[in-house]
C-alpha atoms as a PDB file:
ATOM      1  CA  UNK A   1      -0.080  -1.835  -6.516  1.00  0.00           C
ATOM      2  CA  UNK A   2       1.397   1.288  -5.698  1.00  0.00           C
ATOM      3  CA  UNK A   3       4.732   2.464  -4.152  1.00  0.00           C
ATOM      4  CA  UNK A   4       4.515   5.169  -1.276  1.00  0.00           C
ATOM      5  CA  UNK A   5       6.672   7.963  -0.859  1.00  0.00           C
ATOM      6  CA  UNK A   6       7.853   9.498   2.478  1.00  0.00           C
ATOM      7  CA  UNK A   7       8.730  13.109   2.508  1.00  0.00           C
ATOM      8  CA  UNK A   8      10.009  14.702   5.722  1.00  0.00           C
ATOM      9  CA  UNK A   9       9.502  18.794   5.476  1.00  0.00           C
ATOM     10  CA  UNK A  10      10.530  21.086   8.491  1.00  0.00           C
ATOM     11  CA  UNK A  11       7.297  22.538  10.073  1.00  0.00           C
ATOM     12  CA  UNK A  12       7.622  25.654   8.405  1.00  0.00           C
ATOM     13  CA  UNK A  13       7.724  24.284   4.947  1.00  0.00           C
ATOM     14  CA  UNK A  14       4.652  21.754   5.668  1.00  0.00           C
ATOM     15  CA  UNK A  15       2.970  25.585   6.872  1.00  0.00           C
ATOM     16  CA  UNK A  16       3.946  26.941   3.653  1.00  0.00           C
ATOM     17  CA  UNK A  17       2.933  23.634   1.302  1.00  0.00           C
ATOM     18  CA  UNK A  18      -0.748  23.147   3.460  1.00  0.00           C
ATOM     19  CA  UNK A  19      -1.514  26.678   2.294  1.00  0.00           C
ATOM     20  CA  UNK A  20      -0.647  26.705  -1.199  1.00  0.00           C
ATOM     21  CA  UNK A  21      -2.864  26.151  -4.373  1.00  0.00           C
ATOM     22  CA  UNK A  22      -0.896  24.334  -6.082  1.00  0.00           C
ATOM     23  CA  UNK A  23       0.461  22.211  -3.123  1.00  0.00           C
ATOM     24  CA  UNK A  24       0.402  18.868  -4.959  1.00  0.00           C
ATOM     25  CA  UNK A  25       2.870  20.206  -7.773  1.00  0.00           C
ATOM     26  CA  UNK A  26       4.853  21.606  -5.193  1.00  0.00           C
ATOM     27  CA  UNK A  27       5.213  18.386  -3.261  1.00  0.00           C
ATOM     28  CA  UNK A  28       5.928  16.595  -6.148  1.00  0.00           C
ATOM     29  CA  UNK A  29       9.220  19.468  -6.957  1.00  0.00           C
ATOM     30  CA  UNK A  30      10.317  19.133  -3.162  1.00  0.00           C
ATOM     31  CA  UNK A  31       9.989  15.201  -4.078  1.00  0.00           C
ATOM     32  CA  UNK A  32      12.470  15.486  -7.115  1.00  0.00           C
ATOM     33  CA  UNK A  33      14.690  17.967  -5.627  1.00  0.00           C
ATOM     34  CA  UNK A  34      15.950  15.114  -2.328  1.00  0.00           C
ATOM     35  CA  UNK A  35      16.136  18.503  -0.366  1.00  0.00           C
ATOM     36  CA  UNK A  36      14.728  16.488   2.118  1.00  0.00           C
ATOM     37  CA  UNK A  37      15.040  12.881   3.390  1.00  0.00           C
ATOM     38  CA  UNK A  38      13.133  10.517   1.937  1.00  0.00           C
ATOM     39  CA  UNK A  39      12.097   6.933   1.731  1.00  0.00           C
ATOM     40  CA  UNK A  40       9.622   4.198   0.616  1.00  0.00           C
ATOM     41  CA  UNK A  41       8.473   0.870   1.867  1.00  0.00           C
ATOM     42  CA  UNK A  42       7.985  -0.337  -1.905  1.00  0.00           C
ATOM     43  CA  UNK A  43       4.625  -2.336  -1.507  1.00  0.00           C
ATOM     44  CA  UNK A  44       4.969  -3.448   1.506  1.00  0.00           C
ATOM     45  CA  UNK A  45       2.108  -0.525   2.894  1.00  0.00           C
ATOM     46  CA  UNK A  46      -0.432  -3.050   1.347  1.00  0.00           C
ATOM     47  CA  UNK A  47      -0.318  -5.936   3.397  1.00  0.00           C
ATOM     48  CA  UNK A  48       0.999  -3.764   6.667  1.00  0.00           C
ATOM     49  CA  UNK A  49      -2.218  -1.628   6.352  1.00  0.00           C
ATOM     50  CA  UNK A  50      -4.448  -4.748   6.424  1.00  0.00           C
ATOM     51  CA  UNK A  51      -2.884  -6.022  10.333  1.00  0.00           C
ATOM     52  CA  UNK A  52      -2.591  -2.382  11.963  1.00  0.00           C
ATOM     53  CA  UNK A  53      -6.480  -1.206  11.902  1.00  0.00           C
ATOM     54  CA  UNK A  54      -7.176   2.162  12.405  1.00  0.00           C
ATOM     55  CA  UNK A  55      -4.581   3.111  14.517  1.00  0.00           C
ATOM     56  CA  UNK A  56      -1.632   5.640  15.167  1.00  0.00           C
ATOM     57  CA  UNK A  57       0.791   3.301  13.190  1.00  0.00           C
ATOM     58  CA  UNK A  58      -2.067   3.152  10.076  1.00  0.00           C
ATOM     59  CA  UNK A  59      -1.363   6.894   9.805  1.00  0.00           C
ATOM     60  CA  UNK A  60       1.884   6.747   9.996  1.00  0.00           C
ATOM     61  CA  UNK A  61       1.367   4.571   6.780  1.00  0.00           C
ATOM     62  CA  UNK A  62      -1.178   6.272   4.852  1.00  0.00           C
ATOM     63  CA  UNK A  63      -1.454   9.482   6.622  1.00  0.00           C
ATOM     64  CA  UNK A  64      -4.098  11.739   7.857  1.00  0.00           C
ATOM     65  CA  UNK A  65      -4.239  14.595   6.381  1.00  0.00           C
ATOM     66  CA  UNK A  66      -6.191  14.226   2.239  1.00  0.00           C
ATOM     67  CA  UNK A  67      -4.668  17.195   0.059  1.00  0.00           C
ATOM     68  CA  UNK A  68      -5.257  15.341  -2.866  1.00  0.00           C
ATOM     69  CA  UNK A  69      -5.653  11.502  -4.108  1.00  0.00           C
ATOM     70  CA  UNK A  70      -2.562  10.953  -4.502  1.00  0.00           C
ATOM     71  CA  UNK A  71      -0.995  13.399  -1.849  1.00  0.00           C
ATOM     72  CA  UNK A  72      -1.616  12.916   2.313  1.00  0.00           C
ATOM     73  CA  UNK A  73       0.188  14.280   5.064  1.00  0.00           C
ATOM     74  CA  UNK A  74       0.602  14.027   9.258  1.00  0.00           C
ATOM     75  CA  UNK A  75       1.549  17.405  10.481  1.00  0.00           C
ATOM     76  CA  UNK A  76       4.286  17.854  13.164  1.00  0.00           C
ATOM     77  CA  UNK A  77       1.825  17.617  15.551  1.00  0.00           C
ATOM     78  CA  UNK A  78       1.570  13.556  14.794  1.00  0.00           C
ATOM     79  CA  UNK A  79       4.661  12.503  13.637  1.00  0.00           C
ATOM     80  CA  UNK A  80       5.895  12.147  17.519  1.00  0.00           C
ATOM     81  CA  UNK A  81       3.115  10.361  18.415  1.00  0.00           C
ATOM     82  CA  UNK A  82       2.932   8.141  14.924  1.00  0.00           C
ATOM     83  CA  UNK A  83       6.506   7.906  15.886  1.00  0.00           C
ATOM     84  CA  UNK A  84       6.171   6.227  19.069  1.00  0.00           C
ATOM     85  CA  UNK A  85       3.552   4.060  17.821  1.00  0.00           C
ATOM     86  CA  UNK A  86       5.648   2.424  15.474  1.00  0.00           C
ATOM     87  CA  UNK A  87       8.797   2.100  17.996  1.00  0.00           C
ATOM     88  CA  UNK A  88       6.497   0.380  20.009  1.00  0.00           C
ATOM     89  CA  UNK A  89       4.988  -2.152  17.439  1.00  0.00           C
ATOM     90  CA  UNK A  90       6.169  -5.458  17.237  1.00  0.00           C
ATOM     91  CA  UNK A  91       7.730  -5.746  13.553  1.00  0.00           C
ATOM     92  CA  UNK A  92       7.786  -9.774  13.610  1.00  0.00           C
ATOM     93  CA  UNK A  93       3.805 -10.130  14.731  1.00  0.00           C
ATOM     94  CA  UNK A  94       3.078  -7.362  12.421  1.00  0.00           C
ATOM     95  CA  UNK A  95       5.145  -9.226   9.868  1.00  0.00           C
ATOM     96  CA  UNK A  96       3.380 -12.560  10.689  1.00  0.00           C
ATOM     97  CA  UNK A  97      -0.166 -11.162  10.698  1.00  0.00           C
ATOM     98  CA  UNK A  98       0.563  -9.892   7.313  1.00  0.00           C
ATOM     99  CA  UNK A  99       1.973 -13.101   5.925  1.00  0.00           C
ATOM    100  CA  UNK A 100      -0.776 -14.884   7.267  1.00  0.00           C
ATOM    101  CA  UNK A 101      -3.882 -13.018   5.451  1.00  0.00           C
ATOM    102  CA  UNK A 102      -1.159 -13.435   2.099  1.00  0.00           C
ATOM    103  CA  UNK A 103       1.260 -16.210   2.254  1.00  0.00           C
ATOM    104  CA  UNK A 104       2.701 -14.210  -1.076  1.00  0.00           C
ATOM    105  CA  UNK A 105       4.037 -11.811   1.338  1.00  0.00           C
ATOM    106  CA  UNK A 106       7.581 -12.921   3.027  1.00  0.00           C
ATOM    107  CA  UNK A 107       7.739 -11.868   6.800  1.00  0.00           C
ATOM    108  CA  UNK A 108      11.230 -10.364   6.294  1.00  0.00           C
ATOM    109  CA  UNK A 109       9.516  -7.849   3.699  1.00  0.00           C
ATOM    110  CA  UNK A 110       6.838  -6.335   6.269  1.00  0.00           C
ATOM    111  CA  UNK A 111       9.275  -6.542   9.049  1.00  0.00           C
ATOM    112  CA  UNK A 112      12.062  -4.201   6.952  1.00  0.00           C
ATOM    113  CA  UNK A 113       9.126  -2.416   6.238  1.00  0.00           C
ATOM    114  CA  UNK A 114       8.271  -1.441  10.110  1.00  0.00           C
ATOM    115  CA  UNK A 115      11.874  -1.405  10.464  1.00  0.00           C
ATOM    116  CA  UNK A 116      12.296   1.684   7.935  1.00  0.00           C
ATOM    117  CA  UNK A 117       9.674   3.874   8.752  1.00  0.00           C
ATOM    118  CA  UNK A 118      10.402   3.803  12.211  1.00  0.00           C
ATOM    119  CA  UNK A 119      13.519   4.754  11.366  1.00  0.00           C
ATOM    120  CA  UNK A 120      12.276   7.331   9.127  1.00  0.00           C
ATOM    121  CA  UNK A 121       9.536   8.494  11.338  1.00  0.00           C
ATOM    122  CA  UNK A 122      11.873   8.855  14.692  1.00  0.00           C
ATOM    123  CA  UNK A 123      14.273  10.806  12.923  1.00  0.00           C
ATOM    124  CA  UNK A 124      11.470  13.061  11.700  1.00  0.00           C
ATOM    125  CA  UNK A 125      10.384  13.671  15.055  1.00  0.00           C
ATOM    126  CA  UNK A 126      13.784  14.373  16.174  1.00  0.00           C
ATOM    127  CA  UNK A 127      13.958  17.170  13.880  1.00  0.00           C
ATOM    128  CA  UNK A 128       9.834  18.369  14.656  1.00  0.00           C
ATOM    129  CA  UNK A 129       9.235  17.859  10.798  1.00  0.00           C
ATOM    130  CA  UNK A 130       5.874  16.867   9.072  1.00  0.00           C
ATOM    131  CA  UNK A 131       5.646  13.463   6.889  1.00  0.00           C
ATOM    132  CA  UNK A 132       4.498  13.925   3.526  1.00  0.00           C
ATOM    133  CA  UNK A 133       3.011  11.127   1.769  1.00  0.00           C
ATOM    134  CA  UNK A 134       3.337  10.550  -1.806  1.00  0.00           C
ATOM    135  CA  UNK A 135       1.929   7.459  -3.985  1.00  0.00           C
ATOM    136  CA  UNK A 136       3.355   6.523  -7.124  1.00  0.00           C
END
């Protein structure tokens, strides 16, 4: 399974990166550089994906915009609202719901999980930035 990467960009950088040809490169180079703040949820995006449905918090995860396979992105735009969402959410149930469709899964994983991109997200509202998404 994969590991997802979290790239907050201000607004006019996501502007600059949705309009460039070779956007996925430069993503990757603004991923590298830590220019920006960053994070990951290691796996735990599998099993988190399967409780939330389609939802605010499911973008949040995966994100909504497609530039490429293995590149997505939620404009400023969303990041408030898929920001709220998450501060919202009940880590634990979430947590629980996950560990119950895979017992493999601790609770305490998911829950950290929720925990840090909430964090992540919030903060990236804060500052009206975009949310890159980047799997590995």
């Amino acid at each position: 399974m994969f590991v997802l990467n979290y790239l907050a960009v201000p607004a006019t950088e996501f502007d600059r990166l949705a309009a460039d040809d070779d956007q996925v490169d430069a993503v990757h180079e603004l991923l590298e550089s830590a220019e920006y703040p960053t994070t990951d949820i290691d796996k735990a995006w599998g099993p988190l994906s399967m409780v939330v449905g389609e939802s605010p918090i499911m973008g949040a995860i995966a994100g909504t915009q497609e530039w490429d396979e293995e590149v997505t992105a939620n404009p400023p735009t969303l990041v408030a609202e898929q920001a709220a969402a998450l501060a919202a959410a009940d880590g634990a149930q979430l947590a629980a719901a996950a560990n119950e469709l895979d017992s493999d899964t601790p609770p305490e994983y998911v829950a950290d999980a929720v925990a840090e991109l909430t964090r992540f997200y919030q903060a990236a509202a804060n500052r009206g930035d975009a949310i890159i998404i980047v799997v590995n």
